[in-house]
C-alpha atoms as a PDB file:
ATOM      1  CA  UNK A   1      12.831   2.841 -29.913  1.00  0.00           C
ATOM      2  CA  UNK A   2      11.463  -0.290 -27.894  1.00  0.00           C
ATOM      3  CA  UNK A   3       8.339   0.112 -25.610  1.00  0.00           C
ATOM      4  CA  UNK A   4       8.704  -2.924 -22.854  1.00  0.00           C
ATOM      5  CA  UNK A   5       5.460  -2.811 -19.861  1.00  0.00           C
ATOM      6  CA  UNK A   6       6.313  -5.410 -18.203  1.00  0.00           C
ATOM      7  CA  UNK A   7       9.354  -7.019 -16.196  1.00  0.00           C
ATOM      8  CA  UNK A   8      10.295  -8.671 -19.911  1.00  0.00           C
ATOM      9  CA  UNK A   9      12.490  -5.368 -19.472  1.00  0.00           C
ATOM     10  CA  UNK A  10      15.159  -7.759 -18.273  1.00  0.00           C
ATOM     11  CA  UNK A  11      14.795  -9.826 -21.510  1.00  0.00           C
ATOM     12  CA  UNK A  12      15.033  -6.975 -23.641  1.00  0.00           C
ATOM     13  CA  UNK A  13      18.359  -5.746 -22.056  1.00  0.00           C
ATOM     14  CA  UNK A  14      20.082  -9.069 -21.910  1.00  0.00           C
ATOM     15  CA  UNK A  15      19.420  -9.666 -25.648  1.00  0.00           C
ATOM     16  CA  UNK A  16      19.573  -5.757 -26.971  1.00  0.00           C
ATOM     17  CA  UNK A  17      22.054  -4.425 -24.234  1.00  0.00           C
ATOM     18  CA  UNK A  18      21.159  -1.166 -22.461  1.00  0.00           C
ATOM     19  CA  UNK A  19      19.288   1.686 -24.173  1.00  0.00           C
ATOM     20  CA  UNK A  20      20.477   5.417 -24.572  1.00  0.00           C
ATOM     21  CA  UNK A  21      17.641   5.903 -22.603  1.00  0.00           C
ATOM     22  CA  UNK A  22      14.512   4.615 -20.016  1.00  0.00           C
ATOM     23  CA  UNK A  23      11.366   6.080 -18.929  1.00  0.00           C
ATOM     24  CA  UNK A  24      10.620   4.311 -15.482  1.00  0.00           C
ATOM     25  CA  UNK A  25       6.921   3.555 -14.374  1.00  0.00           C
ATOM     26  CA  UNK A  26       6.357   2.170 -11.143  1.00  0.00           C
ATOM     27  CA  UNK A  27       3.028   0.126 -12.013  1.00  0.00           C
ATOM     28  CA  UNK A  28       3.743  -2.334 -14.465  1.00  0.00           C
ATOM     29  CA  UNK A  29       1.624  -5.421 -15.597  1.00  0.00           C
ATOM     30  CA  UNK A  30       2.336  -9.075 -15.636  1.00  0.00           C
ATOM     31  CA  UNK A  31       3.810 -10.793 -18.504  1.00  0.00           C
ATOM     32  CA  UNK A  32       1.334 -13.171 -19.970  1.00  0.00           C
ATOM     33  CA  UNK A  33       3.245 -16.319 -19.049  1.00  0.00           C
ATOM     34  CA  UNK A  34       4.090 -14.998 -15.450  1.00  0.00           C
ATOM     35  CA  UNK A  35       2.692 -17.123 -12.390  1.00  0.00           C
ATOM     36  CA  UNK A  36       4.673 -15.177 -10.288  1.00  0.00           C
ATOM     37  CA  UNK A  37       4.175 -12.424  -7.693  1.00  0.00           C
ATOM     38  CA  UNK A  38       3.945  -8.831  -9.785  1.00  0.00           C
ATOM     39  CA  UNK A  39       7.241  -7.247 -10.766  1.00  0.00           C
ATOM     40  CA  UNK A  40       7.359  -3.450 -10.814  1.00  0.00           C
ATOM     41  CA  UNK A  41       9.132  -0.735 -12.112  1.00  0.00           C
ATOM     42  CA  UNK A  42      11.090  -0.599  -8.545  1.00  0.00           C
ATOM     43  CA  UNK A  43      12.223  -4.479  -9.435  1.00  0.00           C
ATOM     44  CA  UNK A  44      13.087  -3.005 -12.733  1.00  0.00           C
ATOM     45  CA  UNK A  45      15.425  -0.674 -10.913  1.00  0.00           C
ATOM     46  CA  UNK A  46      17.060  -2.683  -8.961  1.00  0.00           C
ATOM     47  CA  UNK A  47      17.505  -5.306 -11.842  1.00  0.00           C
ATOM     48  CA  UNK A  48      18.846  -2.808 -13.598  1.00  0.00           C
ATOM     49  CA  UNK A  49      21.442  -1.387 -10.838  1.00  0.00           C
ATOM     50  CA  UNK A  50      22.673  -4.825  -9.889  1.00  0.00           C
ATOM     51  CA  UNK A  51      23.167  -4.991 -13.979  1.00  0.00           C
ATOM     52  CA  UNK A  52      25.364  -2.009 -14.051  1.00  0.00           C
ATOM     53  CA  UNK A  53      27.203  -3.331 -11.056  1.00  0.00           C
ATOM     54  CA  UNK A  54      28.195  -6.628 -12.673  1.00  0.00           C
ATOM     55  CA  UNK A  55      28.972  -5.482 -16.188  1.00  0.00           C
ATOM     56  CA  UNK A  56      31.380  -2.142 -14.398  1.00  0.00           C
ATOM     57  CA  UNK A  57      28.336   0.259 -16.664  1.00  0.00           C
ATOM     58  CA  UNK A  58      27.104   3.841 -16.332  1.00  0.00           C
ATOM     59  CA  UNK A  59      23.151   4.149 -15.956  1.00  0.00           C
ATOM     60  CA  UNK A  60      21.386   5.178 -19.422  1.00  0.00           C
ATOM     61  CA  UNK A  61      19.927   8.787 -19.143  1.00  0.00           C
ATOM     62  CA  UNK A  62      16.162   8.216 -17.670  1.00  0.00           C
ATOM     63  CA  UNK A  63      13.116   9.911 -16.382  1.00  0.00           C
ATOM     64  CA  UNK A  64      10.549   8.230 -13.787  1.00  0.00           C
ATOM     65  CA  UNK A  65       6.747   8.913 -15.138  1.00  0.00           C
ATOM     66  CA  UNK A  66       5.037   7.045 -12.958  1.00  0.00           C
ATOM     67  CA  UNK A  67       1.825   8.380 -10.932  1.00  0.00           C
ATOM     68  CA  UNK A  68       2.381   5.912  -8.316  1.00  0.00           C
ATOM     69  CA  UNK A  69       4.329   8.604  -5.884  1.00  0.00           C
ATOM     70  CA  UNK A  70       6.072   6.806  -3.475  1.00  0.00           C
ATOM     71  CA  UNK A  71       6.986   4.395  -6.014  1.00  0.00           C
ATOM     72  CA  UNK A  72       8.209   7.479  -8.227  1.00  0.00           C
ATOM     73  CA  UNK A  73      10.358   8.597  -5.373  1.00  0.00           C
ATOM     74  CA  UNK A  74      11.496   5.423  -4.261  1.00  0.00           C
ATOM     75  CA  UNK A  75      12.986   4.740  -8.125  1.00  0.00           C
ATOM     76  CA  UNK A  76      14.071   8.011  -8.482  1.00  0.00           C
ATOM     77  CA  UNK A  77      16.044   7.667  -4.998  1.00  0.00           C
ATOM     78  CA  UNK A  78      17.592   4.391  -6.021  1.00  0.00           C
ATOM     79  CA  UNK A  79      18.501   5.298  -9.659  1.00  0.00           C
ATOM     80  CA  UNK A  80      20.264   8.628  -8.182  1.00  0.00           C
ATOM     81  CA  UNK A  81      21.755   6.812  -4.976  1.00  0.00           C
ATOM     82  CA  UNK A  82      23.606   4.532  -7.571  1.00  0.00           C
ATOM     83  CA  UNK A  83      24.555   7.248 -10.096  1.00  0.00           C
ATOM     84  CA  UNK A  84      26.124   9.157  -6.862  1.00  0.00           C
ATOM     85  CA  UNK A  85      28.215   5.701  -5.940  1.00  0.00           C
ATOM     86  CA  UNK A  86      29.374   5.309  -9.359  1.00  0.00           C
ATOM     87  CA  UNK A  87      30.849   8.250  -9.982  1.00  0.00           C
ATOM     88  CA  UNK A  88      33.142   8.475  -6.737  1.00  0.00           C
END
């Protein structure tokens, strides 16, 4: 099991593939190094969608924990919009 806070999430995927599993949070800090504008879960998402897309890949199972509501439900949509495309 890997815990990644941060948008290094890309990182970890390109050099560990994906997981089995994610737990999405919406509020996410800044990687040490970063002098860029924040990255969030919802970046995560999309990352991770456009990722699936390009390598022809199923989603991992995952769960959004986030307290940040409309971020929650704006993951949640995204993740499920893309799971509903892939398997027509």
């Amino acid at each position: 099991m890997a815990i990644v806070r941060s948008y290094e999430f890309v990182t970890w995927i390109e050099t560990n593939g994906l997981p089995d599993f994610i737990s999405f949070d919406h509020d996410l800090g800044l990687p040490e190094d970063s002098n860029s504008e924040e990255q969030n879960g919802m970046s995560c998402a999309k990352w991770l969608v456009n990722y699936c897309i390009d390598n022809d890949l199923k989603l991992p199972d995952f769960v959004v924990h986030s307290s940040n509501p409309a971020g929650a439900k704006n993951i949640e949509g995204l993740l499920k919009g893309f799971e509903k495309w892939k398997s027509k």
